[in-house]
PDB file of N, CA and C in Angstrom:
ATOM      1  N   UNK A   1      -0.959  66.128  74.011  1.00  0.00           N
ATOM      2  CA  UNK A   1      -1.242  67.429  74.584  1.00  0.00           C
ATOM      3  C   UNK A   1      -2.382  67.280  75.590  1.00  0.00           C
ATOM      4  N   UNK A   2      -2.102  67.137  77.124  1.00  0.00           N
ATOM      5  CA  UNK A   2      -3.084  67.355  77.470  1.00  0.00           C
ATOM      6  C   UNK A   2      -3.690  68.800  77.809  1.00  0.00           C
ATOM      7  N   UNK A   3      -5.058  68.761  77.629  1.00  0.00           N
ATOM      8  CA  UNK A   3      -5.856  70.047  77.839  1.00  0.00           C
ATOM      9  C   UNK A   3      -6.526  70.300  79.499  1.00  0.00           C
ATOM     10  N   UNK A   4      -5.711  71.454  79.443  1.00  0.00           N
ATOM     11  CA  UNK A   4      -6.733  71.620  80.702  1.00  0.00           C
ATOM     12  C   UNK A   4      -7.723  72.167  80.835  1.00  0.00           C
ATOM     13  N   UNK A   5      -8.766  71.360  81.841  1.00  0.00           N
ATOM     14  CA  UNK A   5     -10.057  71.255  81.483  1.00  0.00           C
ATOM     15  C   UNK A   5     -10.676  73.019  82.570  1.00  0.00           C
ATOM     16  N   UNK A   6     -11.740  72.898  81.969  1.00  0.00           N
ATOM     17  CA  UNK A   6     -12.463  74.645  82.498  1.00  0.00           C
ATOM     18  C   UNK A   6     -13.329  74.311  83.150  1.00  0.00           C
ATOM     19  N   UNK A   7     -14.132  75.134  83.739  1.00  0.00           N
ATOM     20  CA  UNK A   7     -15.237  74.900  84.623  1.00  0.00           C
ATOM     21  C   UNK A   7     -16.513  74.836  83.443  1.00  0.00           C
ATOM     22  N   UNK A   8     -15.830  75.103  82.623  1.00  0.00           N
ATOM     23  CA  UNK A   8     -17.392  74.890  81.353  1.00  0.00           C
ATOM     24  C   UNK A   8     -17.304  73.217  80.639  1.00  0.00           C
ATOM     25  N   UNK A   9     -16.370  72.713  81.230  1.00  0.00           N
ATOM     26  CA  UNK A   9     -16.397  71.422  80.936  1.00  0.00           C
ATOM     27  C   UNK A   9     -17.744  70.992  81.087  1.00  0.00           C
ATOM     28  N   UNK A  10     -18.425  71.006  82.243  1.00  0.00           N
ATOM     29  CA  UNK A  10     -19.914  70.505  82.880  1.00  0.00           C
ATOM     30  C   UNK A  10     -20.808  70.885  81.149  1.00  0.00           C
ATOM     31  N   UNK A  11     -20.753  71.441  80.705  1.00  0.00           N
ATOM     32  CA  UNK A  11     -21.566  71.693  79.361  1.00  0.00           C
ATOM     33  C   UNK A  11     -21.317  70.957  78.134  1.00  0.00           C
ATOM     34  N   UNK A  12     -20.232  70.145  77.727  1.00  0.00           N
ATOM     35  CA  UNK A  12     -20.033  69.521  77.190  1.00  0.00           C
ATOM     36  C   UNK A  12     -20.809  67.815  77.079  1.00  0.00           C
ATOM     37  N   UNK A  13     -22.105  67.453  76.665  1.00  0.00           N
ATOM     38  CA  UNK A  13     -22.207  65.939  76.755  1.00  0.00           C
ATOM     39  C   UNK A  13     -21.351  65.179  76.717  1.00  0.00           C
ATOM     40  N   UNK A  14     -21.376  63.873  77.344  1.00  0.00           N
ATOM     41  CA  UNK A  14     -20.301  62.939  77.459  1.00  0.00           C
ATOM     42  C   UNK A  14     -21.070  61.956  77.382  1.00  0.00           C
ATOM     43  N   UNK A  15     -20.278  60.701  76.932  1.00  0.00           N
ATOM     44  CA  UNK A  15     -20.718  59.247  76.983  1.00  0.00           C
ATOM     45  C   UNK A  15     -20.549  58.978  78.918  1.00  0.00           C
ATOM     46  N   UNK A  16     -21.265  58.010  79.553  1.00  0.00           N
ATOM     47  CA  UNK A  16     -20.638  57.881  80.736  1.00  0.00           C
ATOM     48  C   UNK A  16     -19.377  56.548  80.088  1.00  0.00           C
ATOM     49  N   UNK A  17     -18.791  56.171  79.062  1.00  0.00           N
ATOM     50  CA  UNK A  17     -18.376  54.914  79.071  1.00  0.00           C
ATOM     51  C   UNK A  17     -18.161  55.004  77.604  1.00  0.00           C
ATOM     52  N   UNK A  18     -17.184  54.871  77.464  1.00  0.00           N
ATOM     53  CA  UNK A  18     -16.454  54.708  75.540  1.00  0.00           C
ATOM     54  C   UNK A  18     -16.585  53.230  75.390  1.00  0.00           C
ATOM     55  N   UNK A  19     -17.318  52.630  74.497  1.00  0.00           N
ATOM     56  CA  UNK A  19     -17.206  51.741  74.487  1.00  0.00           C
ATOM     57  C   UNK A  19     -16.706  50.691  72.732  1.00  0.00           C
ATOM     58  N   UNK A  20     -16.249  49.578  72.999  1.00  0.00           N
ATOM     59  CA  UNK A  20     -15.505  48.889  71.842  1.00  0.00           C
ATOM     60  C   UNK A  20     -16.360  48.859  70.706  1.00  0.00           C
ATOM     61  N   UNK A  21     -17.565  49.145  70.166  1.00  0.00           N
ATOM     62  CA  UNK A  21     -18.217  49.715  69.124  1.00  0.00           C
ATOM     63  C   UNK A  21     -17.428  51.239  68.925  1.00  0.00           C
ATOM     64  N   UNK A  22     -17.871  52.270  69.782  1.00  0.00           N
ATOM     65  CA  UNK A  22     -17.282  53.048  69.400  1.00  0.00           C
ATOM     66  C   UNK A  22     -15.741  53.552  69.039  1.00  0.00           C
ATOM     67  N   UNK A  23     -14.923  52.386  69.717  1.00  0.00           N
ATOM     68  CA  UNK A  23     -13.118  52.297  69.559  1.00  0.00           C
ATOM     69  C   UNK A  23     -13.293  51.610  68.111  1.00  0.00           C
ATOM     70  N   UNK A  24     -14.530  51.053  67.803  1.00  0.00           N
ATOM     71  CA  UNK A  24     -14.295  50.409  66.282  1.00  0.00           C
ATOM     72  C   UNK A  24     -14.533  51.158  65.279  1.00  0.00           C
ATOM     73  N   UNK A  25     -15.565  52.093  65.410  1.00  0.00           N
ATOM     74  CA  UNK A  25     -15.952  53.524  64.714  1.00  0.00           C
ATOM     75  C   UNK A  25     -14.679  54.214  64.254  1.00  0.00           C
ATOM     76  N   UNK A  26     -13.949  54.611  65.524  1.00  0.00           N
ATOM     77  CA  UNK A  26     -12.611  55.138  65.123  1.00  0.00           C
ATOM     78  C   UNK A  26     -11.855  54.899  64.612  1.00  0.00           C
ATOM     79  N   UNK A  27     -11.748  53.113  64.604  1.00  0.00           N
ATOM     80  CA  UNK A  27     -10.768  52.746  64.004  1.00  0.00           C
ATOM     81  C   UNK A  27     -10.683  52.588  62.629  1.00  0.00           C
ATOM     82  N   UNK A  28     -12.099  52.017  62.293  1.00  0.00           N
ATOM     83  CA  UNK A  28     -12.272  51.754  60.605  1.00  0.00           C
ATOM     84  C   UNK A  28     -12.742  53.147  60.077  1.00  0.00           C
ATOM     85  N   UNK A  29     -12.946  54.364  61.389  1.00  0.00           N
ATOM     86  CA  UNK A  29     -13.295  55.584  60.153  1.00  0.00           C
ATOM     87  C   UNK A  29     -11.731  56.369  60.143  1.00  0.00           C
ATOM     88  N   UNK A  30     -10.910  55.944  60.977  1.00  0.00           N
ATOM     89  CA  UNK A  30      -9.533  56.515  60.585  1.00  0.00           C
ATOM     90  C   UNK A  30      -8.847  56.037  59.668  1.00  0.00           C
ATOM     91  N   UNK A  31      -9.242  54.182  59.626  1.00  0.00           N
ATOM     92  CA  UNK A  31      -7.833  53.841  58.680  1.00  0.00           C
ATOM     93  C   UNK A  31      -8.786  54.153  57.092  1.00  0.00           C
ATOM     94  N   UNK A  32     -10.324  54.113  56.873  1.00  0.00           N
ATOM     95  CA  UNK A  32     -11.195  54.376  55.339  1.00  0.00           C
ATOM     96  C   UNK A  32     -10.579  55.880  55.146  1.00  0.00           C
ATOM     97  N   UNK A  33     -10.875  56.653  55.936  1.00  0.00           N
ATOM     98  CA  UNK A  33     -10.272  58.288  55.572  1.00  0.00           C
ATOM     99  C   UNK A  33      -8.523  58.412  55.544  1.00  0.00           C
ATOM    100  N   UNK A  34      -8.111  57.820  56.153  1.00  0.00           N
ATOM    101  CA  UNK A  34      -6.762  57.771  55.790  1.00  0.00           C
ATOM    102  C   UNK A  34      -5.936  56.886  54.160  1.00  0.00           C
ATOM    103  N   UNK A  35      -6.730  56.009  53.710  1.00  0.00           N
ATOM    104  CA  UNK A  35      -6.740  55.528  52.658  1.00  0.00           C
ATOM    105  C   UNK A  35      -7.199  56.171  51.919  1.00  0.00           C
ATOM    106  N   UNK A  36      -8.410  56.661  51.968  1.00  0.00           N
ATOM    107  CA  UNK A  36      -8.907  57.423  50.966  1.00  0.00           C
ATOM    108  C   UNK A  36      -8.609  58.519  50.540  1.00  0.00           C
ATOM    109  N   UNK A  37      -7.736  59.120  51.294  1.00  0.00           N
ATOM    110  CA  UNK A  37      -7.059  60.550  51.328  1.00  0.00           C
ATOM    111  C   UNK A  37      -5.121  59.872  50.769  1.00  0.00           C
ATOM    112  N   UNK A  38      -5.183  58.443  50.772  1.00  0.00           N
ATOM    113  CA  UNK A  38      -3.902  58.205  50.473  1.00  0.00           C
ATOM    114  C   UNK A  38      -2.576  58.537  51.366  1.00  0.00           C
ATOM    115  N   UNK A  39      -3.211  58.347  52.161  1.00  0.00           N
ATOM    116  CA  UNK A  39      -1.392  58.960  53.248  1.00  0.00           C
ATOM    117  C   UNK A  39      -1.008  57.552  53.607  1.00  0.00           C
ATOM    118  N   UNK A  40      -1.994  56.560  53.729  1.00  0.00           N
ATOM    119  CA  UNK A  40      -1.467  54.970  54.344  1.00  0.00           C
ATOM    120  C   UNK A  40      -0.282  54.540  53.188  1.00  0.00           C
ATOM    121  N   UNK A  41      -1.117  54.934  51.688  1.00  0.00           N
ATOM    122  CA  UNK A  41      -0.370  54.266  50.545  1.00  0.00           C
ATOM    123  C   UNK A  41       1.046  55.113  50.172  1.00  0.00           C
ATOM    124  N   UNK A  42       0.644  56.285  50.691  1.00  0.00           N
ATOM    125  CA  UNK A  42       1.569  57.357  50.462  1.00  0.00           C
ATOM    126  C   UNK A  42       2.801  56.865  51.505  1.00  0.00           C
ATOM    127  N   UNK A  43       2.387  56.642  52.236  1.00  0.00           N
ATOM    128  CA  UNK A  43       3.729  56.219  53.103  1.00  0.00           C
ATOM    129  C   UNK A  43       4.432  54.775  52.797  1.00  0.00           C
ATOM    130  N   UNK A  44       3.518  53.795  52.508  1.00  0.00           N
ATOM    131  CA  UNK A  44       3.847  52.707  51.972  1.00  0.00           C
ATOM    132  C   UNK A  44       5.042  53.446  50.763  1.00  0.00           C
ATOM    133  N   UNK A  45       4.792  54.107  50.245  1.00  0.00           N
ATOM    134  CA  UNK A  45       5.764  54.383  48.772  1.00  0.00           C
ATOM    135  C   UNK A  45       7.018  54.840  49.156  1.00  0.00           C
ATOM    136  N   UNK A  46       6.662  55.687  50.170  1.00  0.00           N
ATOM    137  CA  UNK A  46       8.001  56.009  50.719  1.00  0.00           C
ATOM    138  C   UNK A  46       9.138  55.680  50.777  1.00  0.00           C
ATOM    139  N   UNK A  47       8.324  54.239  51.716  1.00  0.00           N
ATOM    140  CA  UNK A  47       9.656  53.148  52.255  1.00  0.00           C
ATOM    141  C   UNK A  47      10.598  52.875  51.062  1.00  0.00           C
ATOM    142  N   UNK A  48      10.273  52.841  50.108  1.00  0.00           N
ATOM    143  CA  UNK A  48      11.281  52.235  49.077  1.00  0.00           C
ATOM    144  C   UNK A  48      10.949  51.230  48.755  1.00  0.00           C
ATOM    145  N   UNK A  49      10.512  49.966  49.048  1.00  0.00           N
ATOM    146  CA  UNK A  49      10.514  48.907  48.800  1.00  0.00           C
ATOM    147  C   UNK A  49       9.916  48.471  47.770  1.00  0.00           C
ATOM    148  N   UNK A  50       9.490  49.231  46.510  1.00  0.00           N
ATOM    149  CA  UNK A  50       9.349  48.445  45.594  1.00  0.00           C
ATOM    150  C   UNK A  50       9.722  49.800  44.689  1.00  0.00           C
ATOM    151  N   UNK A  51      10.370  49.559  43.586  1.00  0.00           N
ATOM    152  CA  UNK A  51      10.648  50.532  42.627  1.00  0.00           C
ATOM    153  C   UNK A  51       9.354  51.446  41.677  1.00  0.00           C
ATOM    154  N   UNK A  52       9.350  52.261  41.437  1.00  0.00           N
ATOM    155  CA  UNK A  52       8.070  52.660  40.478  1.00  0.00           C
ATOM    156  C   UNK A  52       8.368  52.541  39.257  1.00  0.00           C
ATOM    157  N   UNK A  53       7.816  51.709  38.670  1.00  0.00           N
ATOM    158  CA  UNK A  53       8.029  51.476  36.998  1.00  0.00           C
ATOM    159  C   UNK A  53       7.371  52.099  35.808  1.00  0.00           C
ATOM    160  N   UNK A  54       8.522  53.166  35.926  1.00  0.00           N
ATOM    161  CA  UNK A  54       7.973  54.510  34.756  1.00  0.00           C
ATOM    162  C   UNK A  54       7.950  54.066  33.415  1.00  0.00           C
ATOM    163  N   UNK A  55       6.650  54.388  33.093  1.00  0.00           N
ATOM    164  CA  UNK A  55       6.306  54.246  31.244  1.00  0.00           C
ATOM    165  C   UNK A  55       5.685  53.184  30.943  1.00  0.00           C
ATOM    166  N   UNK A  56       5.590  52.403  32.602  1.00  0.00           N
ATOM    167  CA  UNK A  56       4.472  50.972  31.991  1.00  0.00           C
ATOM    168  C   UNK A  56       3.030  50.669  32.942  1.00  0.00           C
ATOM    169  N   UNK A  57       2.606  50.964  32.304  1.00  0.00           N
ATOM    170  CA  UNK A  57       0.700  51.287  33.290  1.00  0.00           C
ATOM    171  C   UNK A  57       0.875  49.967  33.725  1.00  0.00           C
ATOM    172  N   UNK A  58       0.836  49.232  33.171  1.00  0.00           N
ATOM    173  CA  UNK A  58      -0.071  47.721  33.698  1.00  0.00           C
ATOM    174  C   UNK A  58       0.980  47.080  35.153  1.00  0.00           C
ATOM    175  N   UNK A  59       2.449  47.454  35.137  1.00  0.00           N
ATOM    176  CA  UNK A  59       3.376  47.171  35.910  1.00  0.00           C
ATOM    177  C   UNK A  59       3.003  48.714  36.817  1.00  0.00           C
ATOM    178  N   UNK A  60       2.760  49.700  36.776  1.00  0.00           N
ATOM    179  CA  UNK A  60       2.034  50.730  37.469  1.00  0.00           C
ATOM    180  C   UNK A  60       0.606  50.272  38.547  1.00  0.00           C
ATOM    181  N   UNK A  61      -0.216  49.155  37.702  1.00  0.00           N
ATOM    182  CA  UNK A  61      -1.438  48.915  38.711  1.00  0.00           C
ATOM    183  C   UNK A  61      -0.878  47.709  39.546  1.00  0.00           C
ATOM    184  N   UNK A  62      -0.087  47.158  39.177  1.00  0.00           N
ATOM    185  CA  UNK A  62       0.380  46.133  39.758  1.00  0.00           C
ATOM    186  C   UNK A  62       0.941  46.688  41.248  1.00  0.00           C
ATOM    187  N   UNK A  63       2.147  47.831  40.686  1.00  0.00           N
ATOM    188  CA  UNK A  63       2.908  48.535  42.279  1.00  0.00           C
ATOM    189  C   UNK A  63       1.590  49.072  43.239  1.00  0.00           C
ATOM    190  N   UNK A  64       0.550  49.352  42.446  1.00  0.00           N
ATOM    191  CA  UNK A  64      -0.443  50.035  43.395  1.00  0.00           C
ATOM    192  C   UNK A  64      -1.082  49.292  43.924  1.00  0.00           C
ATOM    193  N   UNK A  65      -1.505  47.901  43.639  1.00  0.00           N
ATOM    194  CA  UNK A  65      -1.903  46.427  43.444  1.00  0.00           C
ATOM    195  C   UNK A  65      -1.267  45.811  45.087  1.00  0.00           C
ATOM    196  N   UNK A  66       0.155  46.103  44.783  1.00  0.00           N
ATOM    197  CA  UNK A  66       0.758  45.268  46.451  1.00  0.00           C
ATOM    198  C   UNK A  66       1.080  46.839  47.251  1.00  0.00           C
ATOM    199  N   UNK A  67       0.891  47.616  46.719  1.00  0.00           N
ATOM    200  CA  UNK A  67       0.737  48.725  48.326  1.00  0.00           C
ATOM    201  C   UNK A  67      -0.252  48.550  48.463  1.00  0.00           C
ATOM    202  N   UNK A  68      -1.190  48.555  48.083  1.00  0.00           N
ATOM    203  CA  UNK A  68      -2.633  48.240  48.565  1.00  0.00           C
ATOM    204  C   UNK A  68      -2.761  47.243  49.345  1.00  0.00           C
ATOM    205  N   UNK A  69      -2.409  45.991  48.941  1.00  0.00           N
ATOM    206  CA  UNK A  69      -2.728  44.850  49.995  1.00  0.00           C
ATOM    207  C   UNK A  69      -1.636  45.474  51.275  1.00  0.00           C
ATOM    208  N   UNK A  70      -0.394  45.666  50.780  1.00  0.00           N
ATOM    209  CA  UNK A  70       0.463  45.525  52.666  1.00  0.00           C
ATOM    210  C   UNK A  70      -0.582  46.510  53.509  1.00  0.00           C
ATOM    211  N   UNK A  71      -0.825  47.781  52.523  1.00  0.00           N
ATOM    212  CA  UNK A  71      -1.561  48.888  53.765  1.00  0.00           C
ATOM    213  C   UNK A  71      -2.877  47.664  54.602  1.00  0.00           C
ATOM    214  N   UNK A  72      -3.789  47.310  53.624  1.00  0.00           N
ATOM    215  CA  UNK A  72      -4.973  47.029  53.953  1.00  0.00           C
ATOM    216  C   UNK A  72      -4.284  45.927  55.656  1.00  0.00           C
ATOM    217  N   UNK A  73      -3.741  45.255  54.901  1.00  0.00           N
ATOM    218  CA  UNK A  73      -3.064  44.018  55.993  1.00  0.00           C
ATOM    219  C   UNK A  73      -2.405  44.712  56.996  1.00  0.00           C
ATOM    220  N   UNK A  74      -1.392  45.592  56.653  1.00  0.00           N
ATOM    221  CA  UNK A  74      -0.842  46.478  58.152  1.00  0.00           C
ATOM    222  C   UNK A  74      -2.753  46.835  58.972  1.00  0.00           C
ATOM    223  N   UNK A  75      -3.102  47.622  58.309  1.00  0.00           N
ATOM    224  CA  UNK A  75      -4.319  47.958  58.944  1.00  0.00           C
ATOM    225  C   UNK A  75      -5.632  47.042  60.076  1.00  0.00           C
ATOM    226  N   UNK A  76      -5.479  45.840  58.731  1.00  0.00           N
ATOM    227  CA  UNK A  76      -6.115  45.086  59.270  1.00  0.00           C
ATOM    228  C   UNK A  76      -5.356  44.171  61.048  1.00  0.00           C
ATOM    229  N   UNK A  77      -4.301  44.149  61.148  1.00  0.00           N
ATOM    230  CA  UNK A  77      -3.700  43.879  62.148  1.00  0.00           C
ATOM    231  C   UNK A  77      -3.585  44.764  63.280  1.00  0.00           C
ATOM    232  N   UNK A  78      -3.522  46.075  63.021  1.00  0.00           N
ATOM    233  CA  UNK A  78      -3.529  46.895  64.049  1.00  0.00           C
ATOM    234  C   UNK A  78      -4.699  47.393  64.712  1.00  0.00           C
ATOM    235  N   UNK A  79      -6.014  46.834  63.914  1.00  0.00           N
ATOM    236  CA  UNK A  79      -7.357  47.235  64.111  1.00  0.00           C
ATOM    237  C   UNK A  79      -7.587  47.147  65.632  1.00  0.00           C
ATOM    238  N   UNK A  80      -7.397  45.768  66.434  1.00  0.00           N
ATOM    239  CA  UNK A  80      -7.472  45.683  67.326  1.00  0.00           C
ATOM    240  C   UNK A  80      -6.763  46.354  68.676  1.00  0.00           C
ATOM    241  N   UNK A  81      -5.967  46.908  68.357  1.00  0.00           N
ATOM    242  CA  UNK A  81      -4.781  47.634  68.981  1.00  0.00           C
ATOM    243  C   UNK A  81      -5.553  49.019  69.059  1.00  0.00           C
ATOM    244  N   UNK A  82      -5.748  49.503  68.186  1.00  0.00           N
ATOM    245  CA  UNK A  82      -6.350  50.960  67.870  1.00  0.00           C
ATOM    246  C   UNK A  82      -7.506  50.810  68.364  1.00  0.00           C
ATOM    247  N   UNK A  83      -8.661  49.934  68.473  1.00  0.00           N
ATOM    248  CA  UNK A  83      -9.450  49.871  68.982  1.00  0.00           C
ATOM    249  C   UNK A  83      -9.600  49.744  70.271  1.00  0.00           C
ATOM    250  N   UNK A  84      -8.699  49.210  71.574  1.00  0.00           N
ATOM    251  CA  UNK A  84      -8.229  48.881  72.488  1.00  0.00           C
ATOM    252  C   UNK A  84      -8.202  49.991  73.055  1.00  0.00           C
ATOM    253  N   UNK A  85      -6.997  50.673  72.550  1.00  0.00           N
ATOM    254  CA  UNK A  85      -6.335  52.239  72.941  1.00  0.00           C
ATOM    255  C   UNK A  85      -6.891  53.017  73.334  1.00  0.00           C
ATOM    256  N   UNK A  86      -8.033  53.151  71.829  1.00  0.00           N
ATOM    257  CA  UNK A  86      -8.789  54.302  71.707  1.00  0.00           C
ATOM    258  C   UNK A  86      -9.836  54.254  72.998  1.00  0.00           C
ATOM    259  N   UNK A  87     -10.367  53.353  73.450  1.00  0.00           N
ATOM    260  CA  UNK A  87     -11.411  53.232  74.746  1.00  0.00           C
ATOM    261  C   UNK A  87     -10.860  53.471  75.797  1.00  0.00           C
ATOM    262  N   UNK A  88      -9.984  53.091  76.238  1.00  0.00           N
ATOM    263  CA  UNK A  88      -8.751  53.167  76.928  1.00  0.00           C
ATOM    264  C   UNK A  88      -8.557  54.544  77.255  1.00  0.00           C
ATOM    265  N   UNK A  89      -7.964  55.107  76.569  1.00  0.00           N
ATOM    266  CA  UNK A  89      -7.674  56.862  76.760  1.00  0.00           C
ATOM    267  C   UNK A  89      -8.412  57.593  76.366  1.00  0.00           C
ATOM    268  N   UNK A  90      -9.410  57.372  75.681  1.00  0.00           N
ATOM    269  CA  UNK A  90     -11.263  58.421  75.698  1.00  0.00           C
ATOM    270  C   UNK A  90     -11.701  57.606  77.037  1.00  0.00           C
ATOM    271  N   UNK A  91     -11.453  57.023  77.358  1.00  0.00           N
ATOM    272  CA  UNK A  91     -12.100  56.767  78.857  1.00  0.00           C
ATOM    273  C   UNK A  91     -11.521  57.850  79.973  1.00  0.00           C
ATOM    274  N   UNK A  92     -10.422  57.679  79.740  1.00  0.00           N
ATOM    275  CA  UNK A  92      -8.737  57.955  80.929  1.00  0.00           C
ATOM    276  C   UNK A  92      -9.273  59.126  80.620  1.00  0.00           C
ATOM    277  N   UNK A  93      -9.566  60.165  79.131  1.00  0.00           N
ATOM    278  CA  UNK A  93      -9.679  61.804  79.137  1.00  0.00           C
ATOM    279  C   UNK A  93     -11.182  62.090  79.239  1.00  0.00           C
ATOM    280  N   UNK A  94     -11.871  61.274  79.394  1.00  0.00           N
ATOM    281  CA  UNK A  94     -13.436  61.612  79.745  1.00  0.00           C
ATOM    282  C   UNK A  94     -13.679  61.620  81.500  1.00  0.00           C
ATOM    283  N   UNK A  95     -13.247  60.812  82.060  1.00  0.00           N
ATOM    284  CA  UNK A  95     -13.596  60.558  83.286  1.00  0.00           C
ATOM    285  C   UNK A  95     -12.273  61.343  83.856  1.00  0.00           C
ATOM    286  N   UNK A  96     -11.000  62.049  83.596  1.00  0.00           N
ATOM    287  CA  UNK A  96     -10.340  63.167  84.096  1.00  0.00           C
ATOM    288  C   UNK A  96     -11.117  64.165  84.215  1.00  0.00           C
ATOM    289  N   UNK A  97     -11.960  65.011  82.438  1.00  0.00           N
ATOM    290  CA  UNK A  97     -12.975  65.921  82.126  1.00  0.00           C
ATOM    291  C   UNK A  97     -14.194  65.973  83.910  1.00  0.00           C
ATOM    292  N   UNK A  98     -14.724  64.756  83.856  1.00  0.00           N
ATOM    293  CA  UNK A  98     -15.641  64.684  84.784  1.00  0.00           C
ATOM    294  C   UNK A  98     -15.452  64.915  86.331  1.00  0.00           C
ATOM    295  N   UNK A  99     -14.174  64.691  86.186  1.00  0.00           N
ATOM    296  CA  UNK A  99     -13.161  64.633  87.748  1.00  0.00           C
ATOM    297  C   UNK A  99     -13.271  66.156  87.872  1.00  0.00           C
ATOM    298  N   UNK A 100     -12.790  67.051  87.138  1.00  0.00           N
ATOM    299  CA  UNK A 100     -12.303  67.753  87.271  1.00  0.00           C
ATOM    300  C   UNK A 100     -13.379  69.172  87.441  1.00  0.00           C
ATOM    301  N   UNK A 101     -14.374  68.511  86.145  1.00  0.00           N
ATOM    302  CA  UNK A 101     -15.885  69.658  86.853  1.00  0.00           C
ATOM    303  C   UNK A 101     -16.449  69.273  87.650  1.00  0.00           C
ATOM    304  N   UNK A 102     -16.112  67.777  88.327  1.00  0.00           N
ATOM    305  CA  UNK A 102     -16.927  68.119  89.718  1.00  0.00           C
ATOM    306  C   UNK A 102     -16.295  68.547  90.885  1.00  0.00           C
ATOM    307  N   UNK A 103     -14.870  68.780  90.720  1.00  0.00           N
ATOM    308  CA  UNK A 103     -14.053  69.327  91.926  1.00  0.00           C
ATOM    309  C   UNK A 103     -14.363  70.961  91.673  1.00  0.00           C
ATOM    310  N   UNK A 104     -14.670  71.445  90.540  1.00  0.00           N
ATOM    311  CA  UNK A 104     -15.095  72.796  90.583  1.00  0.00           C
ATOM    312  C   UNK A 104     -16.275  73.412  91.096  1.00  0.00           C
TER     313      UNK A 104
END
């Protein structure tokens, strides 16, 4: 969705420059809150790929045991990607923002 920007944009602080600390901020505070809220693992379950084994706990921590690692490992692989992106297009929508209140 892009937003179009107002002449009150100028009031908003801005970084002059997103930078790969902060694409890393995003990244490890999206994928910790997304785990922690369970939607990474939640989707992992989805897929199907491993059965849920009703009536036996210890075969229960186990299924939770390898969704846990694939999420962490999907995560851990895409870190760099997400981090990339994210500077990338908070750059591309910061310096549009700036374009655009100074043509006003």
């Amino acid at each position: 969705m892009v937003r179009r920007a107002k002449p009150n944009t100028a009031n908003v602080d801005m970084v002059d420059v997103v930078t790969r600390e902060q694409g890393e901020t995003f990244a490890d505070e999206w994928f910790r809150l997304s785990a922690n809220g369970g939607t990474m693992t939640d989707a992992c379950y989805k897929t199907g790929i491993a059965e849920w084994p009703d009536g036996d706990e210890e075969l229960q921590g186990i299924y939770h045991d390898i969704a846990g690692e694939i999420v962490q490992r999907v995560a851990d692989q895409l870190r760099s990607t997400v981090v990339e992106t994210f500077v990338r297009l908070a750059n591309e929508v910061l310096t549009r923002e700036r374009k655009v209140t100074d043509d006003v």
